[in-house]
PDB file of N, CA and C in Angstrom:
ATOM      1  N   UNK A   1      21.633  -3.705  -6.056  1.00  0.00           N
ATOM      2  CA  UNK A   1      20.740  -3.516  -7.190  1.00  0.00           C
ATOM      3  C   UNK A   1      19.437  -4.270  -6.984  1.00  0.00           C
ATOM      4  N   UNK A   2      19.992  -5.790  -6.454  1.00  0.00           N
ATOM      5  CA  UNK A   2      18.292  -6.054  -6.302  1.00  0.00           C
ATOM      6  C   UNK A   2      17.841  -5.633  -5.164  1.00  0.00           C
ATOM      7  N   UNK A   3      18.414  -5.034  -4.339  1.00  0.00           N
ATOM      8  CA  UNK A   3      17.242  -4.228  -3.109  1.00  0.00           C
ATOM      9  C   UNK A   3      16.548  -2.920  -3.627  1.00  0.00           C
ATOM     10  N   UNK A   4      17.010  -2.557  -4.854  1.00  0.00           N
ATOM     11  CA  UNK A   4      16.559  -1.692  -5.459  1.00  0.00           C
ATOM     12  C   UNK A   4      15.115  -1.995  -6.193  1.00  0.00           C
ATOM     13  N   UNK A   5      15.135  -2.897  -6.448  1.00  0.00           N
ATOM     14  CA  UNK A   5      14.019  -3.414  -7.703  1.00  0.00           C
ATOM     15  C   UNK A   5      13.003  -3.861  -6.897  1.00  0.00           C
ATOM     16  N   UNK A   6      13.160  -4.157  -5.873  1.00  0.00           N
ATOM     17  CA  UNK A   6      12.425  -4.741  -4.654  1.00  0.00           C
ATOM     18  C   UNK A   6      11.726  -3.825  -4.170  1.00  0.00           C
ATOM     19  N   UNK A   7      12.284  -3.001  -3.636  1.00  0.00           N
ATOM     20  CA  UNK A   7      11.910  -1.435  -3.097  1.00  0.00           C
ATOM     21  C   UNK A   7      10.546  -0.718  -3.639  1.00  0.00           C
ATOM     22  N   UNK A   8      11.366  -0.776  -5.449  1.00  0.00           N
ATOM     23  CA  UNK A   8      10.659  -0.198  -6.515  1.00  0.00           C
ATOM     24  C   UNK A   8       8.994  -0.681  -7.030  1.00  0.00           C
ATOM     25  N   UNK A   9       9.484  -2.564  -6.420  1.00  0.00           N
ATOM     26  CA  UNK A   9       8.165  -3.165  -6.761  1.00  0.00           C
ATOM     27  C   UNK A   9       7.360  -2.610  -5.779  1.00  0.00           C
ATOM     28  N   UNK A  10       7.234  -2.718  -4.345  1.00  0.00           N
ATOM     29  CA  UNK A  10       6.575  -2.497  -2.632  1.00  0.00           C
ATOM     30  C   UNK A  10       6.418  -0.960  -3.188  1.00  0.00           C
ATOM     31  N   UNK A  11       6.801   0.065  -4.104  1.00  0.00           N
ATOM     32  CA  UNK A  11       6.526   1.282  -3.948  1.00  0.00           C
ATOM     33  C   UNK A  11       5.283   1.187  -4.859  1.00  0.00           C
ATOM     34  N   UNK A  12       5.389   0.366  -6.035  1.00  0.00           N
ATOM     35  CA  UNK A  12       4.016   0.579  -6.993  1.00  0.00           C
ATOM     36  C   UNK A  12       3.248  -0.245  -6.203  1.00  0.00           C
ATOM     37  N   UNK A  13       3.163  -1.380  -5.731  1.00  0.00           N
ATOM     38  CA  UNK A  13       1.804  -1.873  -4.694  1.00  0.00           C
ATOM     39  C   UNK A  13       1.342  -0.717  -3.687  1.00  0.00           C
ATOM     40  N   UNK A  14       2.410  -0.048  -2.973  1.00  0.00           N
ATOM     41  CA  UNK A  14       1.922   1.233  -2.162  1.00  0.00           C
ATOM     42  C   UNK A  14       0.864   1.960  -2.926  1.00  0.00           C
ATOM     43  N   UNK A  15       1.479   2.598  -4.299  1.00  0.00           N
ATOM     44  CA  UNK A  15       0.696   3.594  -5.305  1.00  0.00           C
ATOM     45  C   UNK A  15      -0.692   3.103  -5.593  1.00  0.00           C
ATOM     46  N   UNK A  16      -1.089   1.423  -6.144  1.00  0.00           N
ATOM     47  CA  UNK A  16      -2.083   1.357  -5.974  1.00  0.00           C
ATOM     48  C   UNK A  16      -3.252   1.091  -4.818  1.00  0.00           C
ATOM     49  N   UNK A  17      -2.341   0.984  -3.884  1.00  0.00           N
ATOM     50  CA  UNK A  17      -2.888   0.769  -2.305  1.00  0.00           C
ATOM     51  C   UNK A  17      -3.672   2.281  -1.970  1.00  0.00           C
ATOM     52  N   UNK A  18      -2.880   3.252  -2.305  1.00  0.00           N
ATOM     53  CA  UNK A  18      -2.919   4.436  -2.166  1.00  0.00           C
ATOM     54  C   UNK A  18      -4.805   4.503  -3.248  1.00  0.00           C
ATOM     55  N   UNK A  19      -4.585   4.345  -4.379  1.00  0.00           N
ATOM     56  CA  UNK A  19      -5.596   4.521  -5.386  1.00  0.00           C
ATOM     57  C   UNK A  19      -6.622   3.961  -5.537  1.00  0.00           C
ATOM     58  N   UNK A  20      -6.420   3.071  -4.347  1.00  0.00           N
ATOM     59  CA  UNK A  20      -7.439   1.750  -4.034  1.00  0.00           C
ATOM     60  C   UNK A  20      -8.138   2.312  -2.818  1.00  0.00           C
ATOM     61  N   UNK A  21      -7.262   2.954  -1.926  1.00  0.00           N
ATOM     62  CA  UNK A  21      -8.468   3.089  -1.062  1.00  0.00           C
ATOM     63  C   UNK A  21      -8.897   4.790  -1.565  1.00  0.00           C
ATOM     64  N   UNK A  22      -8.489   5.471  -1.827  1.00  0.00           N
ATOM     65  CA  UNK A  22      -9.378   6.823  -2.625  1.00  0.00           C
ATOM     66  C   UNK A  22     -10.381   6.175  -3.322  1.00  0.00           C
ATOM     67  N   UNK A  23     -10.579   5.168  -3.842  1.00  0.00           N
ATOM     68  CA  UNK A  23     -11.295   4.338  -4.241  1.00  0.00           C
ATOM     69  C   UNK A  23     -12.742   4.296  -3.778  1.00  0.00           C
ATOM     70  N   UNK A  24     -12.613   3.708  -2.282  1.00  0.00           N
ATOM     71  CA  UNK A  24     -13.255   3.022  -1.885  1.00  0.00           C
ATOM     72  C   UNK A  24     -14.712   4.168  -1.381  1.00  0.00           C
ATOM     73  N   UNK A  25     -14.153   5.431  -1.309  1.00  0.00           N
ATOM     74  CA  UNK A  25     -14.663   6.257  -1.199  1.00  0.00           C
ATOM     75  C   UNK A  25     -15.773   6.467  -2.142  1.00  0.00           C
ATOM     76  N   UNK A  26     -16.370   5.818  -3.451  1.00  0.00           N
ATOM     77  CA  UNK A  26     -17.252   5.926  -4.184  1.00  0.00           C
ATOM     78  C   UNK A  26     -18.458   5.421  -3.501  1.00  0.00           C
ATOM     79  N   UNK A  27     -18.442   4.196  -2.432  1.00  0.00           N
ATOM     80  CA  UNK A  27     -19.562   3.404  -1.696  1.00  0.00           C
ATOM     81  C   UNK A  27     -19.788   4.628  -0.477  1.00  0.00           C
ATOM     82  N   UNK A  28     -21.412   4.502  -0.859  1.00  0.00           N
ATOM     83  CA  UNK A  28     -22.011   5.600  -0.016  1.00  0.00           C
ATOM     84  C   UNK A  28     -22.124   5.360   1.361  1.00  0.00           C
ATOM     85  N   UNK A  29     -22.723   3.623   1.671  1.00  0.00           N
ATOM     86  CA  UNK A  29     -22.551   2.976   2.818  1.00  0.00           C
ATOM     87  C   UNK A  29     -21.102   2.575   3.819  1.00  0.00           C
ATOM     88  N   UNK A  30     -21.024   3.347   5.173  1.00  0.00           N
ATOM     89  CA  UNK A  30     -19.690   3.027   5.332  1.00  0.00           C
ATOM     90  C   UNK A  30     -19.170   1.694   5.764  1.00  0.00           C
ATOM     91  N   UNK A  31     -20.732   0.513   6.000  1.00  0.00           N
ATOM     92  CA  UNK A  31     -20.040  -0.576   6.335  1.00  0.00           C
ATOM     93  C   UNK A  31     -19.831  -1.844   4.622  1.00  0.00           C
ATOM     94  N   UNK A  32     -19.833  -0.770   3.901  1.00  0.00           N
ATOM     95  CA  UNK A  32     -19.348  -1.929   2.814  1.00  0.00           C
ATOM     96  C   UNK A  32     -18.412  -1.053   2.308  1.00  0.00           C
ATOM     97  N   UNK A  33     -17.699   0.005   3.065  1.00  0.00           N
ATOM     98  CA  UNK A  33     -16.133   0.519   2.177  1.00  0.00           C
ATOM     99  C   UNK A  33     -15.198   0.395   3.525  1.00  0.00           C
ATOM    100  N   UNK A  34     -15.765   0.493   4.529  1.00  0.00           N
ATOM    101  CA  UNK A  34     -14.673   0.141   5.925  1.00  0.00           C
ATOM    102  C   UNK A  34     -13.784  -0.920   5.582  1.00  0.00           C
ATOM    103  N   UNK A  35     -14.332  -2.024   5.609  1.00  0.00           N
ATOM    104  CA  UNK A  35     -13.556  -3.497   4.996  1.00  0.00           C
ATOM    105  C   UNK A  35     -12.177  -3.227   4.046  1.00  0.00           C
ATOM    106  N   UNK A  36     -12.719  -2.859   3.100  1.00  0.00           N
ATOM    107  CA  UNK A  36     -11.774  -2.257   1.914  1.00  0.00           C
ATOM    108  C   UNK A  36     -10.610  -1.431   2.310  1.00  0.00           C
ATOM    109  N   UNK A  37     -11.010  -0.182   2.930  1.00  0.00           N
ATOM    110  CA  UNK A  37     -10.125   1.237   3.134  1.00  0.00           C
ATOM    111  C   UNK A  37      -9.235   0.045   4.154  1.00  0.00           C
ATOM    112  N   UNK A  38     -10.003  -0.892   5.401  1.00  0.00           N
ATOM    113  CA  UNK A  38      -8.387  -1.589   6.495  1.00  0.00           C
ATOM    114  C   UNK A  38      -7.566  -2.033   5.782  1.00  0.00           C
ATOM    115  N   UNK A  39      -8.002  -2.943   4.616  1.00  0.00           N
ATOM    116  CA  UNK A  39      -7.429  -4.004   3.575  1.00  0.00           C
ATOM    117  C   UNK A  39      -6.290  -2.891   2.747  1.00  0.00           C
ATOM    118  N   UNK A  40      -6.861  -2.166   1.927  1.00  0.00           N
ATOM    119  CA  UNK A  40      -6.000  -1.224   1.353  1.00  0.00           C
ATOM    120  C   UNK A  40      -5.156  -0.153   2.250  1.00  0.00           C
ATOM    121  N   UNK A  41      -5.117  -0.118   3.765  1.00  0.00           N
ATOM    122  CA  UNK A  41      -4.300   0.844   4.211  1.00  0.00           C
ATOM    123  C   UNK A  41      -3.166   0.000   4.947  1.00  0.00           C
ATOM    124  N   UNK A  42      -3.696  -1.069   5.450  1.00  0.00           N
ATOM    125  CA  UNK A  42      -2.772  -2.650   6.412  1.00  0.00           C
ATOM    126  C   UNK A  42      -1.751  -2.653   4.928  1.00  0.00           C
ATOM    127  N   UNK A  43      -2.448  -3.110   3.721  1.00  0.00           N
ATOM    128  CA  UNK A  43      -1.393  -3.552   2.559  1.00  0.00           C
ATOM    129  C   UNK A  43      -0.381  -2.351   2.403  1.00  0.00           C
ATOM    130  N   UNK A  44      -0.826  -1.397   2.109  1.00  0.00           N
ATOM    131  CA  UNK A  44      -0.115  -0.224   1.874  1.00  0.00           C
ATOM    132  C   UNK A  44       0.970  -0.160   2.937  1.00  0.00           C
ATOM    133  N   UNK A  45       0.216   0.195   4.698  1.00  0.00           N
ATOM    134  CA  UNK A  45       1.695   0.416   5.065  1.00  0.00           C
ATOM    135  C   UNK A  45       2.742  -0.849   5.135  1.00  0.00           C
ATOM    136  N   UNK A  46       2.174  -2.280   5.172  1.00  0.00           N
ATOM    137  CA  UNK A  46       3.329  -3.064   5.491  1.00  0.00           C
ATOM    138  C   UNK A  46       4.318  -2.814   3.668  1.00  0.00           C
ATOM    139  N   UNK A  47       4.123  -2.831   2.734  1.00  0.00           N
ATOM    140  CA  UNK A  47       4.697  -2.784   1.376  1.00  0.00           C
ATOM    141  C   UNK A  47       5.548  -1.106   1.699  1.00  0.00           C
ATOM    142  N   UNK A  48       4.999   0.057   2.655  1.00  0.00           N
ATOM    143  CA  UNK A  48       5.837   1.061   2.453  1.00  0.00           C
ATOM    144  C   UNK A  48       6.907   0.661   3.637  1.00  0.00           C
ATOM    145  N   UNK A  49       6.340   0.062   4.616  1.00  0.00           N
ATOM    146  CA  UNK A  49       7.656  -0.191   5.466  1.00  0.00           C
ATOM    147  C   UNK A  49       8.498  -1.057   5.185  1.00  0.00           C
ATOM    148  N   UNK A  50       8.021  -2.394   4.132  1.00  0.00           N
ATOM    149  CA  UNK A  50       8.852  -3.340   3.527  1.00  0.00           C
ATOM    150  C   UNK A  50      10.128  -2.599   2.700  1.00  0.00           C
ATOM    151  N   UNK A  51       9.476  -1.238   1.637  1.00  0.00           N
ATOM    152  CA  UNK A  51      10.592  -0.588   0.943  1.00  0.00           C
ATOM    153  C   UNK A  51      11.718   0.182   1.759  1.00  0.00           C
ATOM    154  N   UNK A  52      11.435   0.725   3.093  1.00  0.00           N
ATOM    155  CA  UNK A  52      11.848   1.394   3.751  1.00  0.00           C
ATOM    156  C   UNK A  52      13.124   0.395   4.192  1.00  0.00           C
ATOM    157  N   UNK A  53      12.913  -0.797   5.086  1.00  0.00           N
ATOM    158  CA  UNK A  53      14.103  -1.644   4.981  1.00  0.00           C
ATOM    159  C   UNK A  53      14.710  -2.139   4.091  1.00  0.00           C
ATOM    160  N   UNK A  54      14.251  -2.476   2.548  1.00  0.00           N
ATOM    161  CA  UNK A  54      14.997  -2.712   1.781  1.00  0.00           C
ATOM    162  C   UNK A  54      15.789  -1.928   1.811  1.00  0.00           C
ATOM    163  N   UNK A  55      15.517  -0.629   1.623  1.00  0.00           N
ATOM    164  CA  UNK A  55      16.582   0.615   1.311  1.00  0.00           C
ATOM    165  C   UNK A  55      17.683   1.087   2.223  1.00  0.00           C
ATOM    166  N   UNK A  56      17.379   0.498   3.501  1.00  0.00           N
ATOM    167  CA  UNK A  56      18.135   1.299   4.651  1.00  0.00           C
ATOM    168  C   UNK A  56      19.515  -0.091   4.670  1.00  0.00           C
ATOM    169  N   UNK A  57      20.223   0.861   4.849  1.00  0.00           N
ATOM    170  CA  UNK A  57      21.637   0.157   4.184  1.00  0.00           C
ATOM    171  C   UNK A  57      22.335  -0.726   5.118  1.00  0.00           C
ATOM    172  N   UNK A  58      22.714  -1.714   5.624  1.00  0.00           N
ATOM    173  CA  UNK A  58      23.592  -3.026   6.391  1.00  0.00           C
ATOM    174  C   UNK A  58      24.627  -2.088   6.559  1.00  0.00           C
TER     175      UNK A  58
END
């Protein structure tokens, strides 16, 4: 159960990782949204691969 809740948390940081860098896409200049989109895509995948082992079963 708590690898569940764990999972569940790393999936909503993904979602806004996800919404964060669609985001970033509003800055017209690409060297002041580059920064952002690494930051928001590095966070994203380590939190989707974090849920991925929570879930995968011992």
């Amino acid at each position: 159960m708590g690898r569940a809740i764990q999972a569940l948390a790393l999936l909503a940081i993904f979602g806004l990782c996800v919404l964060g860098f669609l985001a970033t896409y509003e800055y017209s200049e690409t060297a002041k949204r580059l920064p952002w989109q690494l930051g928001y895509g590095a966070l994203g995948l380590v939190c989707l691969s974090a849920a991925a082992t929570a879930l995968r079963r011992r």
